[in-house]
N, C-alpha and C. Protein backbone atom coordinates (compact mmCIF):
# COMPACT_ATOMS: atom_id res chain seq x y z
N UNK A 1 7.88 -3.58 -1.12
CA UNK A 1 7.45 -4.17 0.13
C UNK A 1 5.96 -4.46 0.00
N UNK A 2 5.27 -5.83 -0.33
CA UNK A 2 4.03 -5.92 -0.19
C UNK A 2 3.84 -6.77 0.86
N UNK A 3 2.16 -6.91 1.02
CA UNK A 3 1.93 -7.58 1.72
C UNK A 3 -0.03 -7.63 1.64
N UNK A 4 -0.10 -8.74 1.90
CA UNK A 4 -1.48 -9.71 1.44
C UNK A 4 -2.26 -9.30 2.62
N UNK A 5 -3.37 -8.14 2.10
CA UNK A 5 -4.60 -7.78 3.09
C UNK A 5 -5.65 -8.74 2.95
N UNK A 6 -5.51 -9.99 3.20
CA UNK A 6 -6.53 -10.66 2.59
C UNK A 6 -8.17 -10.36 3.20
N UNK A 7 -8.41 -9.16 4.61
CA UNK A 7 -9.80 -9.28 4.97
C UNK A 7 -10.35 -8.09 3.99
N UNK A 8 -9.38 -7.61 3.40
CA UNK A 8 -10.00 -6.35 2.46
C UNK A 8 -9.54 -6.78 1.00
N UNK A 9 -9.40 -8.02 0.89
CA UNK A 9 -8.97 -8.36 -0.66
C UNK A 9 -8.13 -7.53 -1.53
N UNK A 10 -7.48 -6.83 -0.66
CA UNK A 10 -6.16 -5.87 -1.02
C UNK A 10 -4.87 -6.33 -1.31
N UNK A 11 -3.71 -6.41 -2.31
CA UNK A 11 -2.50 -6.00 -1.93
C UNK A 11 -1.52 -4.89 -2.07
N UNK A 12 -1.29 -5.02 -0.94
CA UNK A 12 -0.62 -3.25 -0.29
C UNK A 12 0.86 -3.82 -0.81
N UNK A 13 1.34 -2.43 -1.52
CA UNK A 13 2.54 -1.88 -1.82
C UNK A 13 2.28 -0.86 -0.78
N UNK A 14 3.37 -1.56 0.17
CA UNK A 14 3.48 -0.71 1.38
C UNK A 14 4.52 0.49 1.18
N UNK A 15 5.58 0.30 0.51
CA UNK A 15 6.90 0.97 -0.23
C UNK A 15 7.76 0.21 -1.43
N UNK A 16 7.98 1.44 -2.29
CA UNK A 16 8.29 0.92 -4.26
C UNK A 16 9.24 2.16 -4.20
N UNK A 17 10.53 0.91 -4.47
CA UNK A 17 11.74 2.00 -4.86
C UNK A 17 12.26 1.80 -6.10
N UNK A 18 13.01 3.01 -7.09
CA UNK A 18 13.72 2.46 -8.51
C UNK A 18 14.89 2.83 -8.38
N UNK A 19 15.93 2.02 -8.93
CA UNK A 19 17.04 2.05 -9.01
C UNK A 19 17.46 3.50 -10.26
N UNK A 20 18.11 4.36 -10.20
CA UNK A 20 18.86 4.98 -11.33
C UNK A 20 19.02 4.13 -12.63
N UNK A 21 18.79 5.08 -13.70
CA UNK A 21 18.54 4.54 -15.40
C UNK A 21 17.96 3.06 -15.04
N UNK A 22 16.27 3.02 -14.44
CA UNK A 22 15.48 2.38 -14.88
C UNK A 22 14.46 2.69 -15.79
N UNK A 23 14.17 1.68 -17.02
CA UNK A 23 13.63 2.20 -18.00
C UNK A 23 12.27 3.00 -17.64
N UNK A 24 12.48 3.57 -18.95
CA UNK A 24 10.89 4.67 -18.73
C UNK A 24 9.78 3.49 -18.10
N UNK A 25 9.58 2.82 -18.71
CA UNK A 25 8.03 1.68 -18.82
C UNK A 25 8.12 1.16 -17.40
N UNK A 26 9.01 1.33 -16.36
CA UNK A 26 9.24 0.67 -15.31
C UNK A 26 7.98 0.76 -14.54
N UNK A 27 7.36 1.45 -14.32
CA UNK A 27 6.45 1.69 -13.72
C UNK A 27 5.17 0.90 -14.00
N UNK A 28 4.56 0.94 -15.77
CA UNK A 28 3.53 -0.10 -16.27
C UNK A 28 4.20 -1.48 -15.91
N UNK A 29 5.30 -1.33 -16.70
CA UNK A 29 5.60 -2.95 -16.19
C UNK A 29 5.10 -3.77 -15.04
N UNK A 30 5.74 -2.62 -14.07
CA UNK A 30 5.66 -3.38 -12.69
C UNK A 30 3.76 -3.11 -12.24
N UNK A 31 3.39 -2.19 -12.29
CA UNK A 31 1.93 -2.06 -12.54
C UNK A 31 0.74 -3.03 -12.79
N UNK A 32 1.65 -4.08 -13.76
CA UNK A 32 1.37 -5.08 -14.76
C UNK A 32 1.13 -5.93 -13.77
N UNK A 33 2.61 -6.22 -13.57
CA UNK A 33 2.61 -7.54 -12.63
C UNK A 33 2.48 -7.73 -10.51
N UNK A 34 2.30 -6.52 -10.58
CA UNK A 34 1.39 -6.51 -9.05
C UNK A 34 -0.10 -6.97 -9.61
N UNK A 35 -0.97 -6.39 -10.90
CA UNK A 35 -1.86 -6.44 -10.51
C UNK A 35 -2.32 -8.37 -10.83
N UNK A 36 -1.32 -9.19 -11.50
CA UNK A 36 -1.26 -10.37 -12.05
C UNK A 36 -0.78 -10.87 -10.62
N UNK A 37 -0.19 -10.33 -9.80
CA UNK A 37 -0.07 -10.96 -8.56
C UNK A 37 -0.99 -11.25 -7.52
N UNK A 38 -1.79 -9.81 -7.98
CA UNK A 38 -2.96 -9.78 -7.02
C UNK A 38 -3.83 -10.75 -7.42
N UNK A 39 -4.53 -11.14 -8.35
CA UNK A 39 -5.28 -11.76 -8.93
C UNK A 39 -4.76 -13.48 -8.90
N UNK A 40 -3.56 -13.55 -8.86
CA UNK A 40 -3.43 -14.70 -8.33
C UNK A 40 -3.20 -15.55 -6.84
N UNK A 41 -3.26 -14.27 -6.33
CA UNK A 41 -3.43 -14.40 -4.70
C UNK A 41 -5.03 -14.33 -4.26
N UNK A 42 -5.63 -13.77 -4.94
CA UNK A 42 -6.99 -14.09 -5.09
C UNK A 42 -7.94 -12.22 -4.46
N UNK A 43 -7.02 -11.58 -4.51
CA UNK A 43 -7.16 -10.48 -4.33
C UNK A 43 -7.83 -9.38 -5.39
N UNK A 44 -8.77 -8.70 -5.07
CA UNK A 44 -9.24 -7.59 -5.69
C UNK A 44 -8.72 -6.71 -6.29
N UNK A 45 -7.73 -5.98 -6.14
CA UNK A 45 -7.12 -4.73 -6.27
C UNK A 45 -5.66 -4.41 -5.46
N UNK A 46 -5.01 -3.44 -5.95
CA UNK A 46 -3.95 -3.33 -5.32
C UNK A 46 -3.44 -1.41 -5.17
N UNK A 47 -3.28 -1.83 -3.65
CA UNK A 47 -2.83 0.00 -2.91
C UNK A 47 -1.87 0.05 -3.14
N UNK A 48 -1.01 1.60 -3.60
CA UNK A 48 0.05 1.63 -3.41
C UNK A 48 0.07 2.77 -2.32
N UNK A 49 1.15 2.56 -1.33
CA UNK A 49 1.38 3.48 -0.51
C UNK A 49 2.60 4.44 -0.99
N UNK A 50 2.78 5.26 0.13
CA UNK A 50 3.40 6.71 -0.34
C UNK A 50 4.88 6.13 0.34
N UNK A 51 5.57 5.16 0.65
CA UNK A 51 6.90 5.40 1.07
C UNK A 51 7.46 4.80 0.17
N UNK A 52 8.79 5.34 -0.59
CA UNK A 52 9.64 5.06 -1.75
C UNK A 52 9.71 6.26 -2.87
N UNK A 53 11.08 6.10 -3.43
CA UNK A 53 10.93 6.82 -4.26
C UNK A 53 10.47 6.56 -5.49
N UNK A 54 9.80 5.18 -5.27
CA UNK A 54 8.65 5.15 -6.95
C UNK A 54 7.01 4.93 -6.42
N UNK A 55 6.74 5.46 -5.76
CA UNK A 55 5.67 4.92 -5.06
C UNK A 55 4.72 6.06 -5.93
N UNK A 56 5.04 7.36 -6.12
CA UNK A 56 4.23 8.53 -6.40
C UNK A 56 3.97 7.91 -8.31
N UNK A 57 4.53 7.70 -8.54
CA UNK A 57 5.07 7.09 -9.99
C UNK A 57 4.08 6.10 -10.54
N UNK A 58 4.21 4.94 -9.31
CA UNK A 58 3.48 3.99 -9.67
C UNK A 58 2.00 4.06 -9.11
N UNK A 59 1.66 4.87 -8.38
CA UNK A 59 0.41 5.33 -8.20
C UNK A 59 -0.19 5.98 -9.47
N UNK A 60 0.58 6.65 -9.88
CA UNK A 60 -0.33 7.01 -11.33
C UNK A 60 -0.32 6.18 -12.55
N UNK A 61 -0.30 5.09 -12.35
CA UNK A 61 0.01 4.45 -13.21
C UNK A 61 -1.32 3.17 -13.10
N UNK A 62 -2.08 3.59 -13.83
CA UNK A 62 -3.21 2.21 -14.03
C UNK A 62 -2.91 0.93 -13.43
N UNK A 63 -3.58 0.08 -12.45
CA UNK A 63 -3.14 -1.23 -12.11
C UNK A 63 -4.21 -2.13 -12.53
N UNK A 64 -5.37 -1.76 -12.07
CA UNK A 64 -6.79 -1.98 -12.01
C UNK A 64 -7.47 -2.14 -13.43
């Protein structure tokens, strides 16, 4: 669930869920391409919030 903070040049991962036997890397992957999203939305950086069950996951996971 994202969504484009554009007055704080943010995009919020508001909630990040994974499906069962998703690969290990799921997390960089997707890491990857929020932060290629952000950057093409013209955004700074990207939050992840705490609702989902990959949210804790992909918070530790380098975006920036």
């Amino acid at each position: 669930d994202l969504k484009a903070d554009r007055a704080e040049g943010v995009l919020r991962v508001q909630a990040a869920h994974v499906e069962p036997g998703a690969p290990a890397d799921a997390a960089a992957a997707l890491a990857t391409e929020l932060a290629a999203m952000a950057g093409w939305l013209g955004l700074e950086r990207v939050v992840i919030g705490r609702r989902g069950n990959f949210a804790s996951a992909l918070r530790r996971t380098p975006t920036r």
